[in-house]
Protein backbone atom coordinates (compact mmCIF):
# COMPACT_ATOMS: atom_id res chain seq x y z
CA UNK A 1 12.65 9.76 10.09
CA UNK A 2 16.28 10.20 9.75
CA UNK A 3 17.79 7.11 10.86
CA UNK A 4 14.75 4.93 9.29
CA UNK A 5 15.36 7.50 6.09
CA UNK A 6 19.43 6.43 6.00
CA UNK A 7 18.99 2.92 6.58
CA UNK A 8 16.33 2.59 4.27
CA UNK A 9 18.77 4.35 1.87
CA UNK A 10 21.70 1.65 2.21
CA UNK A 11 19.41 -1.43 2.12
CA UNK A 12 18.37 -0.03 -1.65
CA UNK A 13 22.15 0.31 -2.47
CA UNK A 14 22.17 -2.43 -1.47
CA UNK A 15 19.84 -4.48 -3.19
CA UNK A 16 20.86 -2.44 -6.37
CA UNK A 17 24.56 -3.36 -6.45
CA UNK A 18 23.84 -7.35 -5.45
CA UNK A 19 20.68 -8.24 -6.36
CA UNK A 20 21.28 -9.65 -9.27
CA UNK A 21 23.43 -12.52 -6.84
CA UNK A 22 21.86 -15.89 -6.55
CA UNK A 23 22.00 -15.69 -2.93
CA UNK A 24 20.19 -12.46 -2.31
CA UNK A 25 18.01 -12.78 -4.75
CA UNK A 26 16.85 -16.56 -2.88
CA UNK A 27 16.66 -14.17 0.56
CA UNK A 28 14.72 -11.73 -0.52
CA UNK A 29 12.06 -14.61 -2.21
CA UNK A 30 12.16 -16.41 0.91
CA UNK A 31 11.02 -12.86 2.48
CA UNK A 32 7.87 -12.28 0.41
CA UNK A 33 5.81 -15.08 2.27
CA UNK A 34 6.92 -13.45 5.35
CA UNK A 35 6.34 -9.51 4.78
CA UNK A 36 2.76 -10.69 3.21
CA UNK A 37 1.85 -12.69 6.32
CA UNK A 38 3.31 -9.16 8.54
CA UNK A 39 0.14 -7.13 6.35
CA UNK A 40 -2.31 -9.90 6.66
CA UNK A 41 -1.54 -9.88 10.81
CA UNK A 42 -1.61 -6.21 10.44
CA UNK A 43 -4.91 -5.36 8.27
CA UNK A 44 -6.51 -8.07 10.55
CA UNK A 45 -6.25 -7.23 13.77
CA UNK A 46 -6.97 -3.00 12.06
CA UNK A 47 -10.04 -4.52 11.09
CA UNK A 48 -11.28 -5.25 14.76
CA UNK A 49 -11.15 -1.77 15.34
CA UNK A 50 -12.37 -0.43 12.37
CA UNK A 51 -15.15 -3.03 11.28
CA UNK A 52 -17.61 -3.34 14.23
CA UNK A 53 -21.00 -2.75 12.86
CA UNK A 54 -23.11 -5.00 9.66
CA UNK A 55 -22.99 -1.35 8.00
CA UNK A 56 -19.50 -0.70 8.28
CA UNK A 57 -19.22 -4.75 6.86
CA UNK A 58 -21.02 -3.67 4.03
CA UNK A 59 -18.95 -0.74 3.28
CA UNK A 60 -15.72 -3.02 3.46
CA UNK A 61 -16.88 -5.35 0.83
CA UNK A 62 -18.23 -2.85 -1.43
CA UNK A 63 -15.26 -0.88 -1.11
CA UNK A 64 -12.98 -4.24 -2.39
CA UNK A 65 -15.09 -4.86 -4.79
CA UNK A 66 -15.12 -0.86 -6.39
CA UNK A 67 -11.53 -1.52 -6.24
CA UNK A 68 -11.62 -4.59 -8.18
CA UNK A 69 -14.64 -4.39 -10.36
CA UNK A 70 -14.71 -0.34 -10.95
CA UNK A 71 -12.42 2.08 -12.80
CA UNK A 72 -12.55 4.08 -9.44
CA UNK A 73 -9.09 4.43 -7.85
CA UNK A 74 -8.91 4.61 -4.17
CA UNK A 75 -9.10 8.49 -3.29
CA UNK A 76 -12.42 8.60 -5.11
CA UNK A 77 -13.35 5.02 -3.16
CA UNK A 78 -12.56 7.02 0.12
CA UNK A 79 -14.35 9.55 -0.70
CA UNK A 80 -17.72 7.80 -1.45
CA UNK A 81 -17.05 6.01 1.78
CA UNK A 82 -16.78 9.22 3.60
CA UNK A 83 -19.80 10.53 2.20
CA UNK A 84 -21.66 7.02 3.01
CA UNK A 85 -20.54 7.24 6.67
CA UNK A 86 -22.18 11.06 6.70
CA UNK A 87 -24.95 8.89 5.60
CA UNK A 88 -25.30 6.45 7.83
CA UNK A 89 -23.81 7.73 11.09
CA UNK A 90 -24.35 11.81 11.06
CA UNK A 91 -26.76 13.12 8.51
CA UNK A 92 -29.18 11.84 6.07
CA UNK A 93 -29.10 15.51 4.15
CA UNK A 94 -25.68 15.80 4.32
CA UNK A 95 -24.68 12.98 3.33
CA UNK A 96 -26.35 12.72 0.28
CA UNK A 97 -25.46 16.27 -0.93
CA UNK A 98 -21.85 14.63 -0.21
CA UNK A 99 -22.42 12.07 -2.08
CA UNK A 100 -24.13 13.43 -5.17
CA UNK A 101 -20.90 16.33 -5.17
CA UNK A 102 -18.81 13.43 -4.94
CA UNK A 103 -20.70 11.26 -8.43
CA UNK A 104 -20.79 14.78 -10.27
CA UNK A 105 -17.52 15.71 -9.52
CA UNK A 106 -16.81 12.03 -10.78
CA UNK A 107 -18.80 11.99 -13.94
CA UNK A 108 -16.91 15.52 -14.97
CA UNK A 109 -13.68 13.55 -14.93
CA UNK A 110 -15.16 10.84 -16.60
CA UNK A 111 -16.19 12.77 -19.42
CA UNK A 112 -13.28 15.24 -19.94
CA UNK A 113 -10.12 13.20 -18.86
CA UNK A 114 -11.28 9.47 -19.95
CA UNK A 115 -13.61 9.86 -22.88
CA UNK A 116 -11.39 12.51 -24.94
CA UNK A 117 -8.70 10.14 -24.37
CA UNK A 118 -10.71 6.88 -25.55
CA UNK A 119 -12.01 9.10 -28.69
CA UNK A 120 -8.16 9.26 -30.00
CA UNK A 121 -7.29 5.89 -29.11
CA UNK A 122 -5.16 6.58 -26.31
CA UNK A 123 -6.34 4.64 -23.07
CA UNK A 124 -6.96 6.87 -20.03
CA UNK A 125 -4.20 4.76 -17.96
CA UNK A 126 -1.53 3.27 -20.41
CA UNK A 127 -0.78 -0.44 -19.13
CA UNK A 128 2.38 -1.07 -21.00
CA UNK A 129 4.31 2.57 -21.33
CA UNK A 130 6.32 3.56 -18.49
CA UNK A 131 5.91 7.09 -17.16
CA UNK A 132 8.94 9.10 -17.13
CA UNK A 133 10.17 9.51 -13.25
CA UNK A 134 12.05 12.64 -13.15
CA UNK A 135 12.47 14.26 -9.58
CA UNK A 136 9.21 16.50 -10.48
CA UNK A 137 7.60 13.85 -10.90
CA UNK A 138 8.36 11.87 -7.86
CA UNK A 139 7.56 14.62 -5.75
CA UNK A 140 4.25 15.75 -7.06
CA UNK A 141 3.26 11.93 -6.95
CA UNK A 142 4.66 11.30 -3.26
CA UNK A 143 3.00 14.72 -2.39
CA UNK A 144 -0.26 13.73 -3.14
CA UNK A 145 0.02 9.95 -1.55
CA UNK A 146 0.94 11.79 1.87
CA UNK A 147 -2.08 14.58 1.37
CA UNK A 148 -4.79 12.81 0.39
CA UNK A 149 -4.53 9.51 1.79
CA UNK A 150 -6.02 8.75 4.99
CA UNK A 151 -5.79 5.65 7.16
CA UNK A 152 -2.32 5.30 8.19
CA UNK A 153 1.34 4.32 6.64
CA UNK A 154 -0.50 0.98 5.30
CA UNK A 155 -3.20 2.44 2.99
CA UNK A 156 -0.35 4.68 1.91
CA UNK A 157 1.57 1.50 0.83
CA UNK A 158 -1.36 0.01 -1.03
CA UNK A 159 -2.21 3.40 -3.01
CA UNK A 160 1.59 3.37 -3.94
CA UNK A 161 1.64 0.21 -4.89
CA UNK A 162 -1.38 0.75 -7.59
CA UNK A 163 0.18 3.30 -9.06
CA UNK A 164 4.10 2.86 -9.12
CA UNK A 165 3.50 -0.47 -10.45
CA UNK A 166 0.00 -0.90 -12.09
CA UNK A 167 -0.31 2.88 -13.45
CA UNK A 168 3.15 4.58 -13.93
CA UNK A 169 5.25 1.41 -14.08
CA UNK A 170 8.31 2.78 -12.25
CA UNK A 171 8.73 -0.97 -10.90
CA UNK A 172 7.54 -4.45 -10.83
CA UNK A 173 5.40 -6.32 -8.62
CA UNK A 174 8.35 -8.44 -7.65
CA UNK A 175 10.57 -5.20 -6.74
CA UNK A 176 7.52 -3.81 -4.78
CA UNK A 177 7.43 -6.73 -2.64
CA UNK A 178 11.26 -6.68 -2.03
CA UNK A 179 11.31 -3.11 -0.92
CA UNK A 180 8.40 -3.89 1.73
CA UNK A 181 10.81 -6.58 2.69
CA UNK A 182 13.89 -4.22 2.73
CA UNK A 183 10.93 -1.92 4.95
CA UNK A 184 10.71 -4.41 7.67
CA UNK A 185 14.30 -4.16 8.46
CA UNK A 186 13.77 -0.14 9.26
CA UNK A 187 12.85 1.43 12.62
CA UNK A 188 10.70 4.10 10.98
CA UNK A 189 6.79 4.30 9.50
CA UNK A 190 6.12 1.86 7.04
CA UNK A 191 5.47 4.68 4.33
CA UNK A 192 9.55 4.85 4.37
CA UNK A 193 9.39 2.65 0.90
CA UNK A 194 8.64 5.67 -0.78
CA UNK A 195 13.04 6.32 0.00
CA UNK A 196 13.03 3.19 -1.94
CA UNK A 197 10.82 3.90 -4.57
CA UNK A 198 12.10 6.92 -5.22
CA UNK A 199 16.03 5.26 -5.21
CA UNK A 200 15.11 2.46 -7.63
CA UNK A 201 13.65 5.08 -10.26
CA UNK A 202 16.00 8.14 -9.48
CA UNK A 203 19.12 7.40 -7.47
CA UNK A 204 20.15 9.24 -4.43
CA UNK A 205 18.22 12.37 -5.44
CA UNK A 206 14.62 10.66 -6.07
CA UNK A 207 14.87 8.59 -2.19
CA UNK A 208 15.30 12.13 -0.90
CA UNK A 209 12.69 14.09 -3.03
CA UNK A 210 10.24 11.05 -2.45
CA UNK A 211 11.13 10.56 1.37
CA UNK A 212 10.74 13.95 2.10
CA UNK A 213 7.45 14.92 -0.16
CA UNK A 214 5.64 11.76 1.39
CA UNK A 215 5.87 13.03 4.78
CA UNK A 216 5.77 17.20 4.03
CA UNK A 217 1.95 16.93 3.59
CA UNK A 218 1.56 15.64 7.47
CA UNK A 219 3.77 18.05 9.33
CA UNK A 220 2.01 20.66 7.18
CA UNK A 221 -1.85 19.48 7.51
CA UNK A 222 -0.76 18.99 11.41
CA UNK A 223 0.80 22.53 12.32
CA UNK A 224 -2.54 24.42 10.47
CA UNK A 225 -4.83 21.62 12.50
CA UNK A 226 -3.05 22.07 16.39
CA UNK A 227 -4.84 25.36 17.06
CA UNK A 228 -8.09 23.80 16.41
CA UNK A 229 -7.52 20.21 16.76
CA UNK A 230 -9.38 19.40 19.74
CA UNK A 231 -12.83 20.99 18.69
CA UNK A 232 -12.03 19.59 14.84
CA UNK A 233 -11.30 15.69 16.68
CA UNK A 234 -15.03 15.57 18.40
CA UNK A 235 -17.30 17.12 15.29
CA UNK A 236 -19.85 14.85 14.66
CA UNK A 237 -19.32 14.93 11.14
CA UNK A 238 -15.36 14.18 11.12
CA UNK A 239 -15.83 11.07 13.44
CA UNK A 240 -19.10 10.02 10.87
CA UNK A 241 -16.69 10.42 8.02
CA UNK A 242 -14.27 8.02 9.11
CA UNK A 243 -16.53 5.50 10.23
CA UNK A 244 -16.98 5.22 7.07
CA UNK A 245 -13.87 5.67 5.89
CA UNK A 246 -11.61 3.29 7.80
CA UNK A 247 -13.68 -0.05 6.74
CA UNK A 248 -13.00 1.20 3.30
CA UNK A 249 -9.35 1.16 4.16
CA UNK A 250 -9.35 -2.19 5.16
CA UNK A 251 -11.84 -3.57 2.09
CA UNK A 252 -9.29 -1.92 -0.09
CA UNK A 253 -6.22 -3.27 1.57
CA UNK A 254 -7.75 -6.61 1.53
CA UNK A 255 -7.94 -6.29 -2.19
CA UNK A 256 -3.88 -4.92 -2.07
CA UNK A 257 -2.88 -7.99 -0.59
CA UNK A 258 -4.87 -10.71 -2.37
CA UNK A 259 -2.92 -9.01 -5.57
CA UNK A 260 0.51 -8.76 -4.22
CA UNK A 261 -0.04 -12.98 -3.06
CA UNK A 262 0.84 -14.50 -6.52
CA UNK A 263 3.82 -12.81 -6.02
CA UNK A 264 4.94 -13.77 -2.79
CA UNK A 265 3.48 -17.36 -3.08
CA UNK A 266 4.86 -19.08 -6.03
CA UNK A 267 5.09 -22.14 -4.63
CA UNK A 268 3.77 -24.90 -2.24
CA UNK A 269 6.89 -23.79 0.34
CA UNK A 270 5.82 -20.46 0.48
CA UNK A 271 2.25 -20.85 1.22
CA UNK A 272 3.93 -23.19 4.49
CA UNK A 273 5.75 -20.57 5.51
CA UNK A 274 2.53 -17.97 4.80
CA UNK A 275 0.69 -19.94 7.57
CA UNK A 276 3.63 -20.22 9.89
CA UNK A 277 4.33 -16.46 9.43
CA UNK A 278 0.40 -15.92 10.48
CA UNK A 279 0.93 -18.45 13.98
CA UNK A 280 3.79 -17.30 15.20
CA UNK A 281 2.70 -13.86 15.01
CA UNK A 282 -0.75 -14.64 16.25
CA UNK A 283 0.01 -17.28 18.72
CA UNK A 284 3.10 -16.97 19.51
CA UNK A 285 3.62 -13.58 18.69
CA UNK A 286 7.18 -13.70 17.21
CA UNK A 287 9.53 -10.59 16.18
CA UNK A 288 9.50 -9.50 12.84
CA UNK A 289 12.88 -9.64 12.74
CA UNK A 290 13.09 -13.33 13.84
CA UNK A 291 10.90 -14.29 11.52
CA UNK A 292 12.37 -11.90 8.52
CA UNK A 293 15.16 -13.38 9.26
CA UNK A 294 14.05 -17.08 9.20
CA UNK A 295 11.94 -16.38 5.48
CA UNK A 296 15.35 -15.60 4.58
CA UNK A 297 17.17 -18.87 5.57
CA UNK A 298 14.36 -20.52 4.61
CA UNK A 299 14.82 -18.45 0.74
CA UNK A 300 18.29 -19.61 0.67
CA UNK A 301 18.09 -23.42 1.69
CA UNK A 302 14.87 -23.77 -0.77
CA UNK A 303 17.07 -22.17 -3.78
CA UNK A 304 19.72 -24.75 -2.69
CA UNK A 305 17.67 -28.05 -2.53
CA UNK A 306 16.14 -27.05 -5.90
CA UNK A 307 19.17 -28.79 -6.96
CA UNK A 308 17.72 -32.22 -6.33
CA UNK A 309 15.29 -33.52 -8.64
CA UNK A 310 13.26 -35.05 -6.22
CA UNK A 311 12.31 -32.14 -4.58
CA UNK A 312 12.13 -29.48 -7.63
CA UNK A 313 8.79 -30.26 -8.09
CA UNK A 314 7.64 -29.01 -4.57
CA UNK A 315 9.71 -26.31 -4.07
């Protein structure tokens, strides 16, 4: 985490002292095709793992469209998906005492967190107000991304995403997608974007607080689980539970990416170098580093033939 922690660290100086120059700024947009097309490759070939039955199909879609359609944010989409798999693949009892718990446990925060707030005229989730990111802050928030997600680094990304930049505001789409970017150039766990996170709303102090919180939960969650982790790996119940939890994962990062694609796509160029991105990593099967780096020559020489009016139009 260290090294993957430091480097992280420089690459946000980084972008924070020059990205604001014309050149950078046309690397890093050349990027975005590329670092979508990485998730798409990624979330895809998760997908053959984790979506192999019509059920578990069914539980992907309905988990994208909760996360579209519903007020539900993903822990409580999870969640229902946990209980679903309980339903489907361990226990018919159990898993609807799961998953009426779960609706009550819903409906209470419905009615005491949303509906006081909509009786004073205050929405329940502000959409223009930023939240105030003090170190506190950060932590509690990273905290609870690296406790109570579950999935992996990449459902991790797409929770932090909804809330740093749809909830709390601490950044824009744009600056999301260029610290994935900066994230590809790191030999550490995806999830090291919190460091950059926390740096772009804190300084030095929030990429350590947020670094460090985001990964806490796991080393703590795995030293209480190693004395019983063999007999807690093979209950019936925890391997029902994420049947039905990892197609939810991947309906709900599905739904992460088809947002964050008006952002990296802006143009007819982009969407070329989307589906050359998705064959050489398919086909071919590329670095991610030779192809970073060729979305970033590719950035530069667009931002330089814009220049001709012939060719502003397509790129």
């Amino acid at each position: 985490m260290l090294p993957a922690f430091g480097i992280m660290l420089a690459l946000a100086i980084t972008y924070a002292s020059l990205g604001a120059t014309p050149m950078l700024r046309s690397g890093l947009a050349g990027l975005g095709p590329v670092v979508l097309g990485i998730f798409v490759v990624a979330v895809y070939r998760l997908s053959k793992a984790e979506v192999t039955t019509v059920p578990q199909l069914l539980i992907a879609l309905t988990a994208a469209a909760a996360a579209v359609w519903s007020p539900l944010g993903m822990g409580p989409i999870l969640g229902l998906a946990a209980g679903v798999g309980l339903l489907l693949f361990h226990s018919r009892r159990v898993g609807v005492l799961s998953l009426l718990g779960l609706t009550a446990v819903l409906a209470l925060m419905y009615v005491f967190l949303w509906v006081p707030s909509s009786r004073i005229g205050v929405p329940a989730s502000d959409t223009t107000v930023a939240h105030p990111a003090t170190l506190t802050n950060i932590g509690t928030f990273f905290f609870k991304i690296g406790a109570l997600t579950f999935g992996g680094g990449l459902t991790m990304i797409a929770l932090i995403q909804e809330q740093v930049v749809d909830q709390l505001h601490w950044l824009t789409p744009q600056e999301f997608l260029h610290g994935l970017a900066l994230g590809q150039f790191t030999p550490g766990p995806v999830l090291m974007v919190a460091a950059y996170v926390g740096y772009k709303v804190a300084g030095v102090g929030g990429a350590a607080v947020a670094a460090t919180a985001s990964f806490l939960p796991s080393f703590l969650i795995m030293l209480a689980l190693l004395p019983v982790f063999e007999r807690v790996r093979t209950l019936a119940w925890t391997k029902a539970a994420m049947r039905g939890v990892g197609p939810a994962v991947m309906g709900v990062l599905v739904v992460f990416l088809v947002r964050m694609a008006p952002h990296a796509l802006p143009d007819p160029l982009a969407v070329a170098v989307l589906i050359g991105t998705l064959l050489a990593l398919l086909a071919w099967r590329l670095s991610v580093l030779q192809l970073m780096g060729a979305g970033a020559v590719v950035g530069v020489l667009r931002s330089s033939l814009r220049a001709w009016p012939g060719l502003r139009a397509l790129l």
